[in-house]
C-alpha atoms as a PDB file:
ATOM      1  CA  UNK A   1     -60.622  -5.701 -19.359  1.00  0.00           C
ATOM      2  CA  UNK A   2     -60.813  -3.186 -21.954  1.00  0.00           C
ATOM      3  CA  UNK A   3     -57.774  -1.291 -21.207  1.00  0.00           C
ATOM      4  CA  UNK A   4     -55.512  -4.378 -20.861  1.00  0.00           C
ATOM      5  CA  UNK A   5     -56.688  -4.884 -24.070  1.00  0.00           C
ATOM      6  CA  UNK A   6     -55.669  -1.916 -25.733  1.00  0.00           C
ATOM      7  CA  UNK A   7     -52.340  -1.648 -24.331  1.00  0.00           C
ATOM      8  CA  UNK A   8     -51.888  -5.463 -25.797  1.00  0.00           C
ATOM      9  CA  UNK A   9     -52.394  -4.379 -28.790  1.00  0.00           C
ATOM     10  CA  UNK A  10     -50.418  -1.342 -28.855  1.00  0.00           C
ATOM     11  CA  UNK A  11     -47.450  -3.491 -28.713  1.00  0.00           C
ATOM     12  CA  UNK A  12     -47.734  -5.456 -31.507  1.00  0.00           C
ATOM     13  CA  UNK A  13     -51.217  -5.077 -31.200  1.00  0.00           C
ATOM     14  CA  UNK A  14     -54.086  -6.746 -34.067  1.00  0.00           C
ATOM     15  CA  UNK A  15     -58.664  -9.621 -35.192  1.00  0.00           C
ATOM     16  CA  UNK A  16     -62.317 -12.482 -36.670  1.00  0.00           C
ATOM     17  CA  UNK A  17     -65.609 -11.001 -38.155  1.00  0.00           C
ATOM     18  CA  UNK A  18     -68.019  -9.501 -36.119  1.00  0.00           C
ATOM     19  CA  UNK A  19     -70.298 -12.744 -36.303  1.00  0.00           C
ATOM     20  CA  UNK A  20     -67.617 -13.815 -34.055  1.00  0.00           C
ATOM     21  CA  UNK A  21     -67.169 -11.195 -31.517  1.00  0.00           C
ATOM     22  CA  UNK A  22     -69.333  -9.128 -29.876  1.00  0.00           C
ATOM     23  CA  UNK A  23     -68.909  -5.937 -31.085  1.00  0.00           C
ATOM     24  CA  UNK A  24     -68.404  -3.587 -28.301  1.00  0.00           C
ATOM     25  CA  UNK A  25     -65.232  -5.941 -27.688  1.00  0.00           C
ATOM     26  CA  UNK A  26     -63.716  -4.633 -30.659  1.00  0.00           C
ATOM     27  CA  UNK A  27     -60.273  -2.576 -30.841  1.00  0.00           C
ATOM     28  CA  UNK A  28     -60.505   0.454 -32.728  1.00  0.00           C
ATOM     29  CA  UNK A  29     -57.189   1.835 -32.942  1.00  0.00           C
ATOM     30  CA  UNK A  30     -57.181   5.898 -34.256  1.00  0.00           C
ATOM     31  CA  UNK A  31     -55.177   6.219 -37.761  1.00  0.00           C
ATOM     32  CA  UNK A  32     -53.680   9.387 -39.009  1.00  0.00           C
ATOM     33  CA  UNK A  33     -51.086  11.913 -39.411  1.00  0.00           C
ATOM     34  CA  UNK A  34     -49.255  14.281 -36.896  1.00  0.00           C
ATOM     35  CA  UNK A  35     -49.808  17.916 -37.013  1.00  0.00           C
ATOM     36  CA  UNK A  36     -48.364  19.144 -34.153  1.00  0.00           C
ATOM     37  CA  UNK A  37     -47.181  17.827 -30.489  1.00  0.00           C
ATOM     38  CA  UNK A  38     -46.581  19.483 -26.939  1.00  0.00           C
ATOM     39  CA  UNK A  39     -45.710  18.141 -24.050  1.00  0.00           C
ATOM     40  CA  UNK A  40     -49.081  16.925 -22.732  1.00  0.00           C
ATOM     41  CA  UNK A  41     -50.930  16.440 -26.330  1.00  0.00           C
ATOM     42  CA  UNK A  42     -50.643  15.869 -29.889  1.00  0.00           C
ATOM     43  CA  UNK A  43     -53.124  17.100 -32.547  1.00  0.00           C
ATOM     44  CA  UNK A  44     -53.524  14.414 -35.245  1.00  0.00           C
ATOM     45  CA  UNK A  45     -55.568  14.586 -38.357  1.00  0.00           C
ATOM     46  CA  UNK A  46     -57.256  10.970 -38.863  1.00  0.00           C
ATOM     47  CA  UNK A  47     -57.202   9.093 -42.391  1.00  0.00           C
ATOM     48  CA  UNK A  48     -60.864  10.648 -42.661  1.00  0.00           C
ATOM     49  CA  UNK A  49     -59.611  13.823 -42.351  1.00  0.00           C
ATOM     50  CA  UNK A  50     -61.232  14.274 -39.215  1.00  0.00           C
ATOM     51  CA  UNK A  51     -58.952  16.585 -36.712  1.00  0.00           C
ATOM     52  CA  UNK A  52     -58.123  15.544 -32.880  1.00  0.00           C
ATOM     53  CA  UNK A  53     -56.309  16.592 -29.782  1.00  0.00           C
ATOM     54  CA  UNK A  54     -54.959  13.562 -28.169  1.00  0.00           C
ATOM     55  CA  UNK A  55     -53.669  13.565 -24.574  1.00  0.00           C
ATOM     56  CA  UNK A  56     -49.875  12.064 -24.056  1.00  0.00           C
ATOM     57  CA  UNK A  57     -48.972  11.544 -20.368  1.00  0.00           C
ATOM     58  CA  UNK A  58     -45.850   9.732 -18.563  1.00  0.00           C
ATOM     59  CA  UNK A  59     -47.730   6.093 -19.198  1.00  0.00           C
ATOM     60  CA  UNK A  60     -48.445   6.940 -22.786  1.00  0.00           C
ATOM     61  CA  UNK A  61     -46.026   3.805 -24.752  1.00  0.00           C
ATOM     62  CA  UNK A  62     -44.770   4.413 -28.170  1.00  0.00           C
ATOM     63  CA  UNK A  63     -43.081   2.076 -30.460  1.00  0.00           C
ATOM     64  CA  UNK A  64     -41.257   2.934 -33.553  1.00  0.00           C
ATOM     65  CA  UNK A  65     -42.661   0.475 -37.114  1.00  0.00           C
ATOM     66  CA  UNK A  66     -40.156  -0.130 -39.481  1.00  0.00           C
ATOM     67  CA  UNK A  67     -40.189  -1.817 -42.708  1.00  0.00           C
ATOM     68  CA  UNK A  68     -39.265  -5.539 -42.479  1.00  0.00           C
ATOM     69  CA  UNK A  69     -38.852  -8.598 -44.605  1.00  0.00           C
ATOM     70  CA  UNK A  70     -40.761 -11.712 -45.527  1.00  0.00           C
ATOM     71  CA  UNK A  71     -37.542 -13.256 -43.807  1.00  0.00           C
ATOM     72  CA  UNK A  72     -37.624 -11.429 -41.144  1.00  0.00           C
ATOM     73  CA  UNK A  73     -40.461 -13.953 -40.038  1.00  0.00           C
ATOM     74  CA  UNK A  74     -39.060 -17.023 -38.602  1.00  0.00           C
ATOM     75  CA  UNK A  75     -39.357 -20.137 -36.141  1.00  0.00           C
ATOM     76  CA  UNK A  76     -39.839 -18.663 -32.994  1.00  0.00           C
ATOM     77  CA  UNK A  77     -40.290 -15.493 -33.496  1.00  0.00           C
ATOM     78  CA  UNK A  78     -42.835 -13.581 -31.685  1.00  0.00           C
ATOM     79  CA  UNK A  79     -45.499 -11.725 -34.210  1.00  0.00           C
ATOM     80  CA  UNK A  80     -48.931 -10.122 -34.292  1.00  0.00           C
ATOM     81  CA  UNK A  81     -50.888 -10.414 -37.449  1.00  0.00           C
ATOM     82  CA  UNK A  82     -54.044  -8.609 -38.290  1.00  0.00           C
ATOM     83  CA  UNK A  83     -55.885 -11.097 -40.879  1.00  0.00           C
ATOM     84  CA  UNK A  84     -58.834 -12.048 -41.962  1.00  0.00           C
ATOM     85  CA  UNK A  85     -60.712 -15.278 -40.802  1.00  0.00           C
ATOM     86  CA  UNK A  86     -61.575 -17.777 -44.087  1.00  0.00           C
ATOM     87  CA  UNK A  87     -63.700 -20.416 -44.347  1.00  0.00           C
ATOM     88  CA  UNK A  88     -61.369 -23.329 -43.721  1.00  0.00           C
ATOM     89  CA  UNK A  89     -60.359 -22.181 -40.477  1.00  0.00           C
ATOM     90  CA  UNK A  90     -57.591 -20.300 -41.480  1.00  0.00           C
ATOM     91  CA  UNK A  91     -56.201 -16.675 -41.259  1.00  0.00           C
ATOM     92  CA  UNK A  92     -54.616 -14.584 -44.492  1.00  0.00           C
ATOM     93  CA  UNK A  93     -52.705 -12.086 -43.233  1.00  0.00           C
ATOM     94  CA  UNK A  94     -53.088  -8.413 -44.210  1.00  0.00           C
ATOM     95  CA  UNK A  95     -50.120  -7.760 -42.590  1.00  0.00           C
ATOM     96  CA  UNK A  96     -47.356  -8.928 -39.974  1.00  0.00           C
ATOM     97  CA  UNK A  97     -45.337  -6.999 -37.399  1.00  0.00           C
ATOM     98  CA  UNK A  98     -42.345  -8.482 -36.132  1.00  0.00           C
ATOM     99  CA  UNK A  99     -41.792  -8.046 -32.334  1.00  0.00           C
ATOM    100  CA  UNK A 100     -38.423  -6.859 -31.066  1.00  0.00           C
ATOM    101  CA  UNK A 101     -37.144  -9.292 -28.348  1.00  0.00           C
ATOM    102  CA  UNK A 102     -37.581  -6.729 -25.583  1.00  0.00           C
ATOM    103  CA  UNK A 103     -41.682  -6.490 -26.602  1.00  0.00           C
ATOM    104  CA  UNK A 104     -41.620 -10.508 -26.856  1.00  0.00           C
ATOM    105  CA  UNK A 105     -44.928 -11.656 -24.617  1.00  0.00           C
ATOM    106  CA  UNK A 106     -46.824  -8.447 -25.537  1.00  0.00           C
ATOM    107  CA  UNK A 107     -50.302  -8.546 -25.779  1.00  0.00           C
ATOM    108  CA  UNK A 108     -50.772 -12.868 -26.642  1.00  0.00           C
ATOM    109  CA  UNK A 109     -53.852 -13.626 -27.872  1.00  0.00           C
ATOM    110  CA  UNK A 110     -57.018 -13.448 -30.512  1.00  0.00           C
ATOM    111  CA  UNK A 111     -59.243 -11.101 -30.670  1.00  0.00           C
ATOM    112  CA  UNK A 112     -61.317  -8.861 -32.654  1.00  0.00           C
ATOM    113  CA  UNK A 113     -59.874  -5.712 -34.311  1.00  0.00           C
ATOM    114  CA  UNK A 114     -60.937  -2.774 -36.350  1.00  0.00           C
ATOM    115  CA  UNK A 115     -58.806  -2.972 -39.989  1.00  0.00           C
ATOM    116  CA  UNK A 116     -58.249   0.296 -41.444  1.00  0.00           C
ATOM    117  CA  UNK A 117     -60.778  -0.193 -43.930  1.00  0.00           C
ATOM    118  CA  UNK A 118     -63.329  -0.505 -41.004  1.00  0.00           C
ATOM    119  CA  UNK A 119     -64.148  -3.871 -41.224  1.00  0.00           C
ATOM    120  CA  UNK A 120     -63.948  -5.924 -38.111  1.00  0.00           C
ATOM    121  CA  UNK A 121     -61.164  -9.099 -38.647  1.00  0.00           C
ATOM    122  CA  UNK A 122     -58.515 -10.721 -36.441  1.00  0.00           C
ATOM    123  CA  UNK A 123     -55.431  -9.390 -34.633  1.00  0.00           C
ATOM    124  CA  UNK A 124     -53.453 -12.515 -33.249  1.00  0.00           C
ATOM    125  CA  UNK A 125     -50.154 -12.387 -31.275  1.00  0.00           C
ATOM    126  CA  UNK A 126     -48.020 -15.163 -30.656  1.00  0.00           C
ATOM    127  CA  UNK A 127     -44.872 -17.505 -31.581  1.00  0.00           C
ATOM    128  CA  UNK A 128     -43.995 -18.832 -34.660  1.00  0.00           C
ATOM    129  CA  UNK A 129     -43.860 -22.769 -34.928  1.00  0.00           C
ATOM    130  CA  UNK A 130     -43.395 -24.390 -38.353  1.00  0.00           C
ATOM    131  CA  UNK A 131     -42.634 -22.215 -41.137  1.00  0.00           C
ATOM    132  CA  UNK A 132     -43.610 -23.283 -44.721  1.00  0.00           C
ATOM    133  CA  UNK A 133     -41.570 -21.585 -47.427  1.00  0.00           C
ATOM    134  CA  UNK A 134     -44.037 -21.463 -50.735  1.00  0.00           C
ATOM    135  CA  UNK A 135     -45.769 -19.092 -52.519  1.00  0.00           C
ATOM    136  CA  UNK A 136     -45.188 -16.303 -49.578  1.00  0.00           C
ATOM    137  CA  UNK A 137     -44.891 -18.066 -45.760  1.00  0.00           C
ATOM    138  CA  UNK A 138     -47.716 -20.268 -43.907  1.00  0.00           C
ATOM    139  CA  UNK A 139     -47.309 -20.100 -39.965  1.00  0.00           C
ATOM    140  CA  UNK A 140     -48.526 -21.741 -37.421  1.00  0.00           C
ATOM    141  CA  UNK A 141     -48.919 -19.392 -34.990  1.00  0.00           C
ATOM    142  CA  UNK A 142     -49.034 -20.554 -30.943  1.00  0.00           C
ATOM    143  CA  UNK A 143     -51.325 -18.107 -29.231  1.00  0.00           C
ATOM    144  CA  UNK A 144     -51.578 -19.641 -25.409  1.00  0.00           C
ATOM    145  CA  UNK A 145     -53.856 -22.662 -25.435  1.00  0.00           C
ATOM    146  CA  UNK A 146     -54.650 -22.132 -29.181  1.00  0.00           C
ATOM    147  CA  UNK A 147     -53.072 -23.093 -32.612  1.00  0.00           C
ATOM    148  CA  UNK A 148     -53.453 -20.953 -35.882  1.00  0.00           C
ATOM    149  CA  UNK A 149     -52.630 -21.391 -39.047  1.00  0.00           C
ATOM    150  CA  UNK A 150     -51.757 -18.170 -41.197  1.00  0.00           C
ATOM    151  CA  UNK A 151     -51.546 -17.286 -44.755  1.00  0.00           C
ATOM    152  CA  UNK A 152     -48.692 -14.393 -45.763  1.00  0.00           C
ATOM    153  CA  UNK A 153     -48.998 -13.454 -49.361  1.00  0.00           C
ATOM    154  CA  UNK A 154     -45.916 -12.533 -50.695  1.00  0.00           C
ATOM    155  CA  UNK A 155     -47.332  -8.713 -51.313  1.00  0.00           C
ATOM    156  CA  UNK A 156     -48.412  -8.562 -47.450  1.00  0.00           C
ATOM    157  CA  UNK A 157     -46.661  -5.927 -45.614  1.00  0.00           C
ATOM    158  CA  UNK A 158     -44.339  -7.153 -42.823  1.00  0.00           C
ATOM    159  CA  UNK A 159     -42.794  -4.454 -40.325  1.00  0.00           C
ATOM    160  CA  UNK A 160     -40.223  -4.559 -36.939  1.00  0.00           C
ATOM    161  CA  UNK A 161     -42.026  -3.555 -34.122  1.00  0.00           C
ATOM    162  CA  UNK A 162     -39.427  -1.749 -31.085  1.00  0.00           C
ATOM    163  CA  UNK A 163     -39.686   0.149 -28.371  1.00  0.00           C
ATOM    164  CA  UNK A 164     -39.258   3.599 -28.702  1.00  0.00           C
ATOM    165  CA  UNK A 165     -39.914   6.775 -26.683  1.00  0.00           C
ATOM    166  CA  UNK A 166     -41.340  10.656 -27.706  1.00  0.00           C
ATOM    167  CA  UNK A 167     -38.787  11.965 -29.502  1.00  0.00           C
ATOM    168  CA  UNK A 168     -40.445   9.855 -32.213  1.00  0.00           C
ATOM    169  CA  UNK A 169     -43.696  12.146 -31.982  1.00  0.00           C
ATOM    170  CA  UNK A 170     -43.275  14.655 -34.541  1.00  0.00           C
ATOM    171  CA  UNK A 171     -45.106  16.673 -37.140  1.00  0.00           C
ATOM    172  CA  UNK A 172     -45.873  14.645 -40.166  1.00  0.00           C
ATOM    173  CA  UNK A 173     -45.332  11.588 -38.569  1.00  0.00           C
ATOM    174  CA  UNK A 174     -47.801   8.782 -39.656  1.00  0.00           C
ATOM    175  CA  UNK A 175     -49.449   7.371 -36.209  1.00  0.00           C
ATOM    176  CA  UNK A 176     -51.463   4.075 -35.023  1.00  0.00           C
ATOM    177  CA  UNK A 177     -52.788   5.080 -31.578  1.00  0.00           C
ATOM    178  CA  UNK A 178     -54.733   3.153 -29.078  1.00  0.00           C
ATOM    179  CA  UNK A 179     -56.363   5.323 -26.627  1.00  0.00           C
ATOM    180  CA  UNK A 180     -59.278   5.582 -23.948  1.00  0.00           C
ATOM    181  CA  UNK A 181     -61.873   8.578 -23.850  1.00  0.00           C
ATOM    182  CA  UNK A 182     -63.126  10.040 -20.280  1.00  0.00           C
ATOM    183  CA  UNK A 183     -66.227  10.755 -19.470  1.00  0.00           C
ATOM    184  CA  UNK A 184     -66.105  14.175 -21.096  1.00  0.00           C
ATOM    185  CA  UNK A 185     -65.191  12.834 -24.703  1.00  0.00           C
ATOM    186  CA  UNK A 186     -61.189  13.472 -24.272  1.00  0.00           C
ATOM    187  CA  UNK A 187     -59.022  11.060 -25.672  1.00  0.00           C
ATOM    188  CA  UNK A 188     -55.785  10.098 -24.118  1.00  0.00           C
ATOM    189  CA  UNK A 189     -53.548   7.686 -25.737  1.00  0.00           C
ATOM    190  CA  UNK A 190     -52.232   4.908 -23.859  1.00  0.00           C
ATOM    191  CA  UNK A 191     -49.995   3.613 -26.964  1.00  0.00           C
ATOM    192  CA  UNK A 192     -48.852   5.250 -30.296  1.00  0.00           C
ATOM    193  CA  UNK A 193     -47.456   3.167 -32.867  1.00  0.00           C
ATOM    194  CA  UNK A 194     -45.568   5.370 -35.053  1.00  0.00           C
ATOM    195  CA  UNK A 195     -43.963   5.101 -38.368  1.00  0.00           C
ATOM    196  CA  UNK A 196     -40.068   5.606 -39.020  1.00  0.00           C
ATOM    197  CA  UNK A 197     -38.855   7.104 -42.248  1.00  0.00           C
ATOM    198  CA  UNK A 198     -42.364   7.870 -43.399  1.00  0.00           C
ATOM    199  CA  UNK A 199     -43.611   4.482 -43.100  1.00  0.00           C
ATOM    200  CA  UNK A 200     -47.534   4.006 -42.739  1.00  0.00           C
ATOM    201  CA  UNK A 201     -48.376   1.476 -40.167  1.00  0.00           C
ATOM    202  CA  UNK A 202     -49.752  -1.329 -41.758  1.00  0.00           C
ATOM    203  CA  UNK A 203     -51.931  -2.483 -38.706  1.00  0.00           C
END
């Protein structure tokens, strides 16, 4: 269960407060910066400056992140928003990532997931129904048998999420990885969300 998990929420992938969820459900995706890549590993060093050698193999996914637009968001399309649960039921947004129409489906639901500032909110995936226009955009948000409502500030980050492939893994390269470890403490990524241009991935 855990590792369809985390290769849902590579692909868009991203989460309510951990008086919600149990805890050891939680998605912690690995943050950082690119120091070097072969073919069977990359060496990243993590926002905390902490230094890693991360397996790649033939099943590893990337996808490129791209800035996007506030109008980029729009009736049916397909989005994953990490946010933060509030009192009334609804989710603000700390950011949005637009799904390419090839990564449409990916990873639908709710669930809990690690922000990058380590506390535990919401990552929800799913389409777009009505659209309000004011004061930044309020979605409703269908995520399989479930309805949300979500608040986008107008300073909230909003990306394009595509597929891409590992020509995209180089030195420098800001990363969002999802990965498993083995029973010896090795991590191996099973999806790297990477940033184009020098983009930061906001998720």
């Amino acid at each position: 269960m855990l590792k369809s998990r985390i290769a849902a929420l590579l692909l868009g992938t991203l989460l309510v407060s951990g008086s919600t969820f149990a805890t050891d459900t939680t998605i912690k995706p690995t943050r950082g910066t690119i120091d070097s890549v072969s073919d069977s590993a990359m060496q990243i060093t993590t926002r905390q400056g902490d230094k890693l050698n991360v397996k790649i193999t033939d099943q590893t996914k990337v996808n490129s992140v791209s800035k996007a637009k506030m109008s980029d968001i729009k009736p049916d399309s397909y989005i994953g928003t990490a946010a933060v649960p509030m009192a009334n039921g609804e989710l603000k947004a700390l950011e949005v990532h637009v799904f390419a129409p090839g990564l449409r489906g990916s990873g639908e639901g709710f669930n809990p997931f690690e922000s990058a500032d380590g506390k535990v909110n919401t990552m929800t995936n799913g389409t777009v129904g009505k659209l309000v226009h004011s004061n930044g955009r309020t979605l409703t948000v269908k995520v399989k048998d479930m309805e949300k409502t979500v608040i986008v500030p107008d300073d909230v980050p909003v990306v394009l999420l595509e597929p891409g492939d590992r020509s995209l893994l180089k030195a420098g390269t800001k990363v969002v990885l999802f990965g498993e470890k083995d029973e010896q403490g090795n991590l191996t990524a099973r999806g790297v969300a990477v940033g184009k241009d020098g983009l930061t991935p906001p998720m």
